[in-house]
N, C-alpha and C. Protein backbone atom coordinates (compact mmCIF):
# COMPACT_ATOMS: atom_id res chain seq x y z
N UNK A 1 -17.59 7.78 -1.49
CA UNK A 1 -16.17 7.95 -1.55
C UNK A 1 -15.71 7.72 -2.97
N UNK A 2 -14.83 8.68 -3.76
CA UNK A 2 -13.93 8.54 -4.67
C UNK A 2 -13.09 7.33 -4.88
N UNK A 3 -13.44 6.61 -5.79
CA UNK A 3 -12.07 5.26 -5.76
C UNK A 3 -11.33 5.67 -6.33
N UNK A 4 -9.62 5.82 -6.01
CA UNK A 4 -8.54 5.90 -5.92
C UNK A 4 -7.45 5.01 -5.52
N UNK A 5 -6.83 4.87 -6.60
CA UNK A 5 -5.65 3.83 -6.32
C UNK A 5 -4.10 4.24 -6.18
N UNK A 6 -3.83 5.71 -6.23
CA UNK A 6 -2.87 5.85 -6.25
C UNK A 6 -2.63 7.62 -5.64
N UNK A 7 -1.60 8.09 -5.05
CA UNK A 7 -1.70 9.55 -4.62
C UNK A 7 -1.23 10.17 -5.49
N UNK A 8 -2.15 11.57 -5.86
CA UNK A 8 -1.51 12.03 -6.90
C UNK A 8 -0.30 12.79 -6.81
N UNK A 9 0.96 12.79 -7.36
CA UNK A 9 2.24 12.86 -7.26
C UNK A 9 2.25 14.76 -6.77
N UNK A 10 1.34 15.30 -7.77
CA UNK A 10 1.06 16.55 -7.46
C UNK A 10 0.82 17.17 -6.23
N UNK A 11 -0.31 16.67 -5.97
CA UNK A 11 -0.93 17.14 -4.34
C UNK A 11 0.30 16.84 -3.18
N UNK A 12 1.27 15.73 -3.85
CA UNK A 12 2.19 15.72 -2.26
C UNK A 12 2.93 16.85 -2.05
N UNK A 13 2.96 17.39 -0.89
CA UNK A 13 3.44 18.45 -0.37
C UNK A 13 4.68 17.91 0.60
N UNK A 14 5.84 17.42 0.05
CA UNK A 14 5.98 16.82 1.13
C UNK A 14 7.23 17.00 2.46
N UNK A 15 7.78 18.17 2.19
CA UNK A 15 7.96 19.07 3.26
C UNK A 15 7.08 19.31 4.08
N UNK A 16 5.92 20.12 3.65
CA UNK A 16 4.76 20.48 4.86
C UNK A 16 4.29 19.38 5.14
N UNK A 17 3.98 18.32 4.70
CA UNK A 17 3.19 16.69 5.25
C UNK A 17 4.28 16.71 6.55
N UNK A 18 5.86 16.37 6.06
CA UNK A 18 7.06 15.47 6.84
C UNK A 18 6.76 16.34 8.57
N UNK A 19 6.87 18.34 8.26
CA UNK A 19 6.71 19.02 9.38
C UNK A 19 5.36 18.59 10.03
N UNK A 20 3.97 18.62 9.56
CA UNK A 20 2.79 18.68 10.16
C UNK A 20 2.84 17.74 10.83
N UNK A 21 3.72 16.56 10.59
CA UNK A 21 3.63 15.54 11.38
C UNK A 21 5.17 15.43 12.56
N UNK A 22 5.80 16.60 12.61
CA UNK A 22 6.62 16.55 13.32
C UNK A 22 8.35 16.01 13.26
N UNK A 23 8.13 15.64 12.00
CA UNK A 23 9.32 14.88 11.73
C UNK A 23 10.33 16.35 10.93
N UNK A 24 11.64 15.95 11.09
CA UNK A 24 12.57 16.58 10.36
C UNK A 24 12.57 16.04 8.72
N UNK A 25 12.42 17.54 8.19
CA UNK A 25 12.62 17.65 6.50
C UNK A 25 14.30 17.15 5.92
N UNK A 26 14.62 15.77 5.61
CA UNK A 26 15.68 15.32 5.17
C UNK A 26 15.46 15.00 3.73
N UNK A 27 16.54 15.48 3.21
CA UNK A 27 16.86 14.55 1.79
C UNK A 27 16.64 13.02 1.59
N UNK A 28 17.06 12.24 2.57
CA UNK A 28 16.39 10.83 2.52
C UNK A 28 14.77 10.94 2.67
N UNK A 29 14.17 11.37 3.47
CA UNK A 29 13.26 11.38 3.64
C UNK A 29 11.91 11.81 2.56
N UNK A 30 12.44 12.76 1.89
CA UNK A 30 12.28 13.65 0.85
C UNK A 30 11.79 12.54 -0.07
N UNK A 31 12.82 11.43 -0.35
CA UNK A 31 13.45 10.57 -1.56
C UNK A 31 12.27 9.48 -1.50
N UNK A 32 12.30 9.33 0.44
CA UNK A 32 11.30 7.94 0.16
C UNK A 32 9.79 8.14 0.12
N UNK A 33 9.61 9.29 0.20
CA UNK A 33 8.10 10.13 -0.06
C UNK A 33 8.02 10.05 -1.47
N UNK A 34 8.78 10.36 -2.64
CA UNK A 34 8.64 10.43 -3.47
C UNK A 34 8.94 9.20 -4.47
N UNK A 35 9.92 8.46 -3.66
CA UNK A 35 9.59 6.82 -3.92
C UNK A 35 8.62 5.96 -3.88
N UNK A 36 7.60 6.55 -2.61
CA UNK A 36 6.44 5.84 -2.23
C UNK A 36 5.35 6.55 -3.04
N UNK A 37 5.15 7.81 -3.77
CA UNK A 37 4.14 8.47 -4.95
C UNK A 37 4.88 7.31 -6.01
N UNK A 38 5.83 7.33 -6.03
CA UNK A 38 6.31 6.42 -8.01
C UNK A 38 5.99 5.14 -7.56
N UNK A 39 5.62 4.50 -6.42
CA UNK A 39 5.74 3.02 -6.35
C UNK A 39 5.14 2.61 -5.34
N UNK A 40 3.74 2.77 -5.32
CA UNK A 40 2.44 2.84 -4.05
C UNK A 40 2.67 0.75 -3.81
N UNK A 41 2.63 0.38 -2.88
CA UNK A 41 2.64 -0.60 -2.30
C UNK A 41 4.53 -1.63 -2.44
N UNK A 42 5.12 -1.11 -2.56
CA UNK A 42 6.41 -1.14 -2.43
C UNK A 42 7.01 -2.05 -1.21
N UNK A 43 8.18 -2.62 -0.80
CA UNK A 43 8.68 -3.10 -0.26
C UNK A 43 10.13 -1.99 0.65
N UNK A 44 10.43 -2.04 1.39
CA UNK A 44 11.73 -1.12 1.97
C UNK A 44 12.81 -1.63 0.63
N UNK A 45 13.35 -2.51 0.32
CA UNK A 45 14.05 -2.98 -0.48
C UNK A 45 13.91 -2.69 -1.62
N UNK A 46 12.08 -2.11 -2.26
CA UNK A 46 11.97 -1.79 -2.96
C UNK A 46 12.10 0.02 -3.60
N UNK A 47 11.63 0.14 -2.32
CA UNK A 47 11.92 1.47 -1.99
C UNK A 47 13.31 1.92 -1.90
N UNK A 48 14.01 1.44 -1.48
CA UNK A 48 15.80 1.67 -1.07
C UNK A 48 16.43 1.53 -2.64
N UNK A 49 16.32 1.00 -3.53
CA UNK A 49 16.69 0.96 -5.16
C UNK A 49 16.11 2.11 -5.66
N UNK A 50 15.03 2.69 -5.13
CA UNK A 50 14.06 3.85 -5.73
C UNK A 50 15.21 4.99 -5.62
N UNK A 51 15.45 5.35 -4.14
CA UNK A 51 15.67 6.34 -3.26
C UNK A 51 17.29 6.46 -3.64
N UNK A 52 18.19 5.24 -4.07
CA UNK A 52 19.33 5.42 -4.03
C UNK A 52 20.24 6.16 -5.47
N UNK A 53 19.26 6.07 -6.19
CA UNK A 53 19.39 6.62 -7.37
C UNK A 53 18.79 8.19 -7.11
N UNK A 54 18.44 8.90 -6.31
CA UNK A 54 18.60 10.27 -5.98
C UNK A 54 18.94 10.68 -4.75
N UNK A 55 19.73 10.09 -4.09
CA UNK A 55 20.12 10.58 -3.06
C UNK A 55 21.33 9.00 -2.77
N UNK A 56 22.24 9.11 -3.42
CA UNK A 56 23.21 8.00 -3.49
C UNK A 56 23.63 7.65 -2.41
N UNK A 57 24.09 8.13 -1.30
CA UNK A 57 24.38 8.03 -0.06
C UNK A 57 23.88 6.91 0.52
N UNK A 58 22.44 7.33 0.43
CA UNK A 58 21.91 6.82 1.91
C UNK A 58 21.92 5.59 1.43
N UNK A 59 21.33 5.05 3.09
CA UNK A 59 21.52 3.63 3.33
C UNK A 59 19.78 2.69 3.37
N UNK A 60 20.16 1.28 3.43
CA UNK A 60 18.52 0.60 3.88
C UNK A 60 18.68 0.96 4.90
N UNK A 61 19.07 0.91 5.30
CA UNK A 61 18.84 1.53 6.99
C UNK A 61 17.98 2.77 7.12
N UNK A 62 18.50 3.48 6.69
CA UNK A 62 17.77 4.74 6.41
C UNK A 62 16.25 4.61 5.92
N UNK A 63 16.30 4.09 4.97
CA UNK A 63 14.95 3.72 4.36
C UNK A 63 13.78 2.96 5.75
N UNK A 64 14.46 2.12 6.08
CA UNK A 64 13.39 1.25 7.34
C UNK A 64 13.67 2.50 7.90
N UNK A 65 14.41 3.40 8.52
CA UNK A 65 14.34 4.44 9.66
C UNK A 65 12.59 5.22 9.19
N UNK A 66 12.55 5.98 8.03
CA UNK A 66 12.29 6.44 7.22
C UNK A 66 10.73 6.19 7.44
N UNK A 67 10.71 5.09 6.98
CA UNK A 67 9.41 4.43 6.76
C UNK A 67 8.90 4.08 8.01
N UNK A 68 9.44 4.05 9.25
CA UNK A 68 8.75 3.33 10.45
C UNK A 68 8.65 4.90 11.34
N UNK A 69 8.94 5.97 11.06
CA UNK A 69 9.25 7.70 11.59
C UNK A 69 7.17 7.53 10.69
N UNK A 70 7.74 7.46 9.50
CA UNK A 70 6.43 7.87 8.60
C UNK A 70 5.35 6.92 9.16
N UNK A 71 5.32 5.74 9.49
CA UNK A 71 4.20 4.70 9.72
C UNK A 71 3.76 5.40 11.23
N UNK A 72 4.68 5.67 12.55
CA UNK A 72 4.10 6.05 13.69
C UNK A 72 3.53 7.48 13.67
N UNK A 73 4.19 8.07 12.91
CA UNK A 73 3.33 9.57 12.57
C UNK A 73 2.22 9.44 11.67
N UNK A 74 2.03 8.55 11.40
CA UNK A 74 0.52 8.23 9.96
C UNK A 74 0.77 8.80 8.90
N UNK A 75 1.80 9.12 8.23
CA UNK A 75 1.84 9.44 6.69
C UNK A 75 1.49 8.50 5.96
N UNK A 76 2.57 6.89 6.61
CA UNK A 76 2.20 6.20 5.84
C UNK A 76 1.61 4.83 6.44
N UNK A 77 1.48 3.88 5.37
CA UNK A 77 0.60 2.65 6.25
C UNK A 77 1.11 1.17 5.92
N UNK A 78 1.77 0.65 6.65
CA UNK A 78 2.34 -1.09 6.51
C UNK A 78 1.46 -1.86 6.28
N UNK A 79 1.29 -2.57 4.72
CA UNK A 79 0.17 -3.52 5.01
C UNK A 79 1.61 -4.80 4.81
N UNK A 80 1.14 -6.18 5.47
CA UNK A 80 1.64 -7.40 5.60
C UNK A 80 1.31 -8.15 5.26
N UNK A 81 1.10 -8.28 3.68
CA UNK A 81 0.31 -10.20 3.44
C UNK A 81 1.05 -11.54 3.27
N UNK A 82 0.24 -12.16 3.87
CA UNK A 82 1.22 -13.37 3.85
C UNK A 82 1.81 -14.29 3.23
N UNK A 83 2.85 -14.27 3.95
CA UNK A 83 4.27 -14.51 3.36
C UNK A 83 4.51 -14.34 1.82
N UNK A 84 4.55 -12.60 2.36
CA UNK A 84 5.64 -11.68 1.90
C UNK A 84 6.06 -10.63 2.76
N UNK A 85 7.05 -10.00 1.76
CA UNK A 85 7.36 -8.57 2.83
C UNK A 85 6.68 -7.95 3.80
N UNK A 86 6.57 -6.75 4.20
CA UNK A 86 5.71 -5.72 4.70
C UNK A 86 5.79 -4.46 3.12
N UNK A 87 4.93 -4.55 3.01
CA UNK A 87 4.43 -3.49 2.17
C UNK A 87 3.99 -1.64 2.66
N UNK A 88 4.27 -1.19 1.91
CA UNK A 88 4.35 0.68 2.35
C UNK A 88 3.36 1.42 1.29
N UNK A 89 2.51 2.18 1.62
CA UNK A 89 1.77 3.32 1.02
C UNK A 89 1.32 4.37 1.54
N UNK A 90 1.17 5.47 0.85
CA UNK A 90 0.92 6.83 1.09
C UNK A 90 -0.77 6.57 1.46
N UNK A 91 -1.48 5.84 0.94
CA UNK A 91 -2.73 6.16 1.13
C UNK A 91 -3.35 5.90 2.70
N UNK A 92 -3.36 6.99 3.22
CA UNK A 92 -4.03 6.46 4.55
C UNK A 92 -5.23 7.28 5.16
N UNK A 93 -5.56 8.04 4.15
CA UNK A 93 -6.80 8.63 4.61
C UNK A 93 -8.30 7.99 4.71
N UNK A 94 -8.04 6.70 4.07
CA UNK A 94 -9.11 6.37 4.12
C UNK A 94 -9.22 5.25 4.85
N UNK A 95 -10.79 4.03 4.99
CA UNK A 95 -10.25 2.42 5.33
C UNK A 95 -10.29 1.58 4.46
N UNK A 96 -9.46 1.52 3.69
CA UNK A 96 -9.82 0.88 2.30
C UNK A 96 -8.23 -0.92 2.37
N UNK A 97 -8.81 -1.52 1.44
CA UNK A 97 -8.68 -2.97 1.70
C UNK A 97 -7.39 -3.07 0.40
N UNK A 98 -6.67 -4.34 0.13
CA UNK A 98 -6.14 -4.30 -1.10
C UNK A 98 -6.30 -5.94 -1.75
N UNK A 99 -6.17 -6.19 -3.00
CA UNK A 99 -6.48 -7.24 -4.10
C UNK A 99 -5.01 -7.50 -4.09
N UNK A 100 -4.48 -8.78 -4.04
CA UNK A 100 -2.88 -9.10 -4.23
C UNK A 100 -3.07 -10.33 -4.92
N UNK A 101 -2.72 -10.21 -6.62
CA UNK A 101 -2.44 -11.32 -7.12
C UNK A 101 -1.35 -12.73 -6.43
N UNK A 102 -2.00 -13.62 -6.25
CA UNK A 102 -1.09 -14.88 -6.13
C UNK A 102 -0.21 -15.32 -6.51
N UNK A 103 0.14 -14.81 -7.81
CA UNK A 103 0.92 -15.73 -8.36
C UNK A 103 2.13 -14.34 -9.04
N UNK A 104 1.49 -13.50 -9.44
CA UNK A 104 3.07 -12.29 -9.49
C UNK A 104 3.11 -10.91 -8.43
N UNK A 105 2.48 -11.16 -7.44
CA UNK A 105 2.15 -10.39 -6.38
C UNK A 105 2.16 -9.12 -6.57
N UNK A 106 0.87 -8.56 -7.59
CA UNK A 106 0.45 -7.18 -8.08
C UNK A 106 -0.27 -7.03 -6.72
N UNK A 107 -0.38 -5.76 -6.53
CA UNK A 107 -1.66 -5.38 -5.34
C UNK A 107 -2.39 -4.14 -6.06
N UNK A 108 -3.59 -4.37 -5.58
CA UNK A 108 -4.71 -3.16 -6.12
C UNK A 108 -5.26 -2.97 -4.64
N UNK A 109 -5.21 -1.49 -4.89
CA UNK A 109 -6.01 -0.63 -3.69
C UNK A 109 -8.18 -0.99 -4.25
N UNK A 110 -8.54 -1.50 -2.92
CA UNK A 110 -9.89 -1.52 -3.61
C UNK A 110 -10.67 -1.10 -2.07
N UNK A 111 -11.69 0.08 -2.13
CA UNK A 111 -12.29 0.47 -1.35
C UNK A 111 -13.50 -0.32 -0.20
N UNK A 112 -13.26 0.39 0.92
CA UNK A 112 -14.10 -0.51 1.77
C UNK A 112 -15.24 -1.20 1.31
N UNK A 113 -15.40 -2.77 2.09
CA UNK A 113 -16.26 -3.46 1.25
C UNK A 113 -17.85 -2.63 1.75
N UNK A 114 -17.83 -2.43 2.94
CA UNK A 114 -19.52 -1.70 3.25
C UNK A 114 -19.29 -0.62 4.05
N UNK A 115 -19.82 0.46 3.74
CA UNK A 115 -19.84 1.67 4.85
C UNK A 115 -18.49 2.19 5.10
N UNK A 116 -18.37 2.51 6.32
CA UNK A 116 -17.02 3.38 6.94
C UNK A 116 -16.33 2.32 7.97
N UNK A 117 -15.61 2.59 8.11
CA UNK A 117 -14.73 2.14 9.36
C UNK A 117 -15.26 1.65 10.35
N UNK A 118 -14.88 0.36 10.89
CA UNK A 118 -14.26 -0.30 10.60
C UNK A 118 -15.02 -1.59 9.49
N UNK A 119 -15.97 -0.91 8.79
CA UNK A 119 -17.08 -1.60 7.64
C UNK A 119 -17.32 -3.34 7.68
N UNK A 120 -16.60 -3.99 8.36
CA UNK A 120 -17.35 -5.28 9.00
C UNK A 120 -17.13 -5.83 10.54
N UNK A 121 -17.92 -6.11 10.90
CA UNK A 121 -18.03 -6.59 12.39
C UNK A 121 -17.53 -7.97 12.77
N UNK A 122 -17.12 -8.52 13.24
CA UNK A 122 -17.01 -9.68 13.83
C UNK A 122 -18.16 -10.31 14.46
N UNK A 123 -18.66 -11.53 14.28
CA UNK A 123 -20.06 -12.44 14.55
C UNK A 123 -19.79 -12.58 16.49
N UNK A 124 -18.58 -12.08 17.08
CA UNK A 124 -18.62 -11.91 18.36
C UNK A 124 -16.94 -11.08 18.20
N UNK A 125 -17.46 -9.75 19.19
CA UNK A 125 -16.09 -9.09 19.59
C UNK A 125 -15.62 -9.10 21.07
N UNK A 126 -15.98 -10.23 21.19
CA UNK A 126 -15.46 -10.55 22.65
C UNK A 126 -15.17 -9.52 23.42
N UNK A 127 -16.26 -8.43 23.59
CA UNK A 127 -15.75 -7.02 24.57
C UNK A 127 -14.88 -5.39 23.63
N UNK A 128 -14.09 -6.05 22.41
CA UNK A 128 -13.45 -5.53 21.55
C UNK A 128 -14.34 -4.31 21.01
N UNK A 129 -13.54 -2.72 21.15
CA UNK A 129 -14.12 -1.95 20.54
C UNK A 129 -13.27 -2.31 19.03
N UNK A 130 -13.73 -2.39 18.31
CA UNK A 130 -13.23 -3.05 16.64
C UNK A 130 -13.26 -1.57 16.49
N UNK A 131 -11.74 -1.03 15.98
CA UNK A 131 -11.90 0.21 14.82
C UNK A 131 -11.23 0.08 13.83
N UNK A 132 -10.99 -1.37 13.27
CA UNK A 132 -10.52 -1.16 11.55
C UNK A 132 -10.62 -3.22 11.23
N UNK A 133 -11.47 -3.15 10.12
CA UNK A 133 -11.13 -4.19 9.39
C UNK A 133 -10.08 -4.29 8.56
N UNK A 134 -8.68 -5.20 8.35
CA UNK A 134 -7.94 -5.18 7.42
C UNK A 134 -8.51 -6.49 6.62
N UNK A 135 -8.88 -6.43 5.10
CA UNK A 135 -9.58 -7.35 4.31
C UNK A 135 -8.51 -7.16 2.99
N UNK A 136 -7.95 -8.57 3.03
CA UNK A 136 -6.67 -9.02 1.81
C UNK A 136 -7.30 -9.79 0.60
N UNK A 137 -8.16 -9.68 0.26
CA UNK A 137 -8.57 -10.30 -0.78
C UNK A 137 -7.15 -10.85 -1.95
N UNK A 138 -7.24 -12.05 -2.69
CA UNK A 138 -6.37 -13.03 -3.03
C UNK A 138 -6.44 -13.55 -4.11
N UNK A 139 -6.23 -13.43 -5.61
CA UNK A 139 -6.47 -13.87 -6.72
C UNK A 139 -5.92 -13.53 -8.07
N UNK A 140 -6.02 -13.88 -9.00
CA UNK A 140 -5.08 -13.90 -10.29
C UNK A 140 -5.40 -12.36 -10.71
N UNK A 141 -4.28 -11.55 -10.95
CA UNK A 141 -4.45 -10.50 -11.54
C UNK A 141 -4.82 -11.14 -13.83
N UNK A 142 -5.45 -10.05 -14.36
CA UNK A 142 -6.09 -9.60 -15.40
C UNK A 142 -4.30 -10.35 -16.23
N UNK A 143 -3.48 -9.96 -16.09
CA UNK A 143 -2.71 -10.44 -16.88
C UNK A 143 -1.76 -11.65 -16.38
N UNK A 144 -1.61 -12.26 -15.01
CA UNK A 144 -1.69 -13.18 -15.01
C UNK A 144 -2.49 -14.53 -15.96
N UNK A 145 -3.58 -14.26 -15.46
CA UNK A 145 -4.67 -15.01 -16.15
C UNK A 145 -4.50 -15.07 -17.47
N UNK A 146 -4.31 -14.08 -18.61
CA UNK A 146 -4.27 -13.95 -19.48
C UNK A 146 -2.98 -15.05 -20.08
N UNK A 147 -1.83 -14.83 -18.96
CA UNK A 147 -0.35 -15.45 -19.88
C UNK A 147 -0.94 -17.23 -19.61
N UNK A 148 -1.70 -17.62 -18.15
CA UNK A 148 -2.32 -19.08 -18.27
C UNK A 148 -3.20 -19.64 -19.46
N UNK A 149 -3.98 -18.84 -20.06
CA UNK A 149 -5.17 -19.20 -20.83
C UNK A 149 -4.31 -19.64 -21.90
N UNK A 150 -5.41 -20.54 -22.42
CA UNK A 150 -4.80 -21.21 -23.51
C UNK A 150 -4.25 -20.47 -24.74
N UNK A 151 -3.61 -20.74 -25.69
CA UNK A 151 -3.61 -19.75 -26.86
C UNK A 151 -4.68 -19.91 -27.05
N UNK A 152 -5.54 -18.17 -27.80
CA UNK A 152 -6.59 -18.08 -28.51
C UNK A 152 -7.86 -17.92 -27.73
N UNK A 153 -7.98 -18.43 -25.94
CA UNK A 153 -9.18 -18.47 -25.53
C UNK A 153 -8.46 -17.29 -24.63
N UNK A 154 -9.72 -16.45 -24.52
CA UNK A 154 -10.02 -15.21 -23.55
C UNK A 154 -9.46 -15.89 -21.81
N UNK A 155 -9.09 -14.95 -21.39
CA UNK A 155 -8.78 -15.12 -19.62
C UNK A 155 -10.59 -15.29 -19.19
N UNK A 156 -10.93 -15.58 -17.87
CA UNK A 156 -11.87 -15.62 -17.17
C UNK A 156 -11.48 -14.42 -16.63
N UNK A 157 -13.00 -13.76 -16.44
CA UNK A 157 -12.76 -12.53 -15.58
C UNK A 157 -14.54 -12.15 -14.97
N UNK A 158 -14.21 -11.25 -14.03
CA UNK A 158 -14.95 -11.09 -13.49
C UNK A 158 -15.30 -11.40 -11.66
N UNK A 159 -16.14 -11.73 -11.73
CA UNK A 159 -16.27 -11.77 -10.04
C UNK A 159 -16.73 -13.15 -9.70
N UNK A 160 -15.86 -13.90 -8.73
CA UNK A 160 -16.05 -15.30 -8.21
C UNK A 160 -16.91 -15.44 -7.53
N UNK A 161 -17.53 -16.41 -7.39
CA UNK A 161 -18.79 -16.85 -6.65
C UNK A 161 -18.55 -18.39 -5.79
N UNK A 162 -18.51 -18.02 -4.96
CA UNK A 162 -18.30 -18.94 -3.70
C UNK A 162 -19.75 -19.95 -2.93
């Protein structure tokens, strides 16, 4: 699989996406498709500041309408880490996991840790057909780290060992 962190703004089609999936082609709708290409892991709130600056009207309301039309049709995908928002992205073709800094809550799209879907098992699935691992991995983004380090000494980077 291709690692990819973001949809390319190009390829969205997003009239024919909104129809293939059954939904009505709206100007709001339009707005938060193209809110969610400029601003992949976004908040409704975040999204609704996006959207209101081209299509002045609408409402948050609209936006949660919007986004929960798009989440049951699978355009798009709610991830929830904790305690914060609910988060929104276009990427859902694949099963891929995300990296959310702690401390300024960046998120990075980072691809399944083994294989395909649902790529880890549970040590007992109590009967459970398992078809998706969600895996939140949790740690200082690259420039976080950087503004902690002392003057003059390099950030730590790399991969933790437990």
């Amino acid at each position: 699989m291709t690692p990819h962190t973001a949809v390319d703004a190009h390829a969205v089609d997003t009239a024919g996406r909104l129809r293939a999936a059954g939904l009505r082609v709206t100007d709001s709708r339009r707005a938060v498709v193209a809110a969610l290409v400029e601003r992949p892991h976004a908040s409704a709130d975040e999204l609704f500041g996006i959207v209101a600056r081209t299509v002045p009207g609408t409402s948050l309301q609209s936006v949660y309408n919007a986004l929960g039309d798009f989440v049951d049709a699978g355009l798009a995908r709610r991830i929830e880490p904790a305690g914060r928002p609910g988060l929104f992205e276009l990427r859902v073709d694949d099963n891929h996991h995300h990296l959310i800094c702690s401390q300024c809550g960046a998120v990075e799209d980072v691809d399944c840790v083994v294989g395909a879907a649902p790529c880890l098992a549970p040590s007992d699935a109590h009967g459970y057909a398992v078809q998706v691992a969600e895996v939140t991995f949790w740690g200082v983004c690259p420039a976080c780290a950087q503004a902690a380090a002392p003057a003059g000494e390099p950030a730590v980077s790399g991969a933790s060992h437990f």
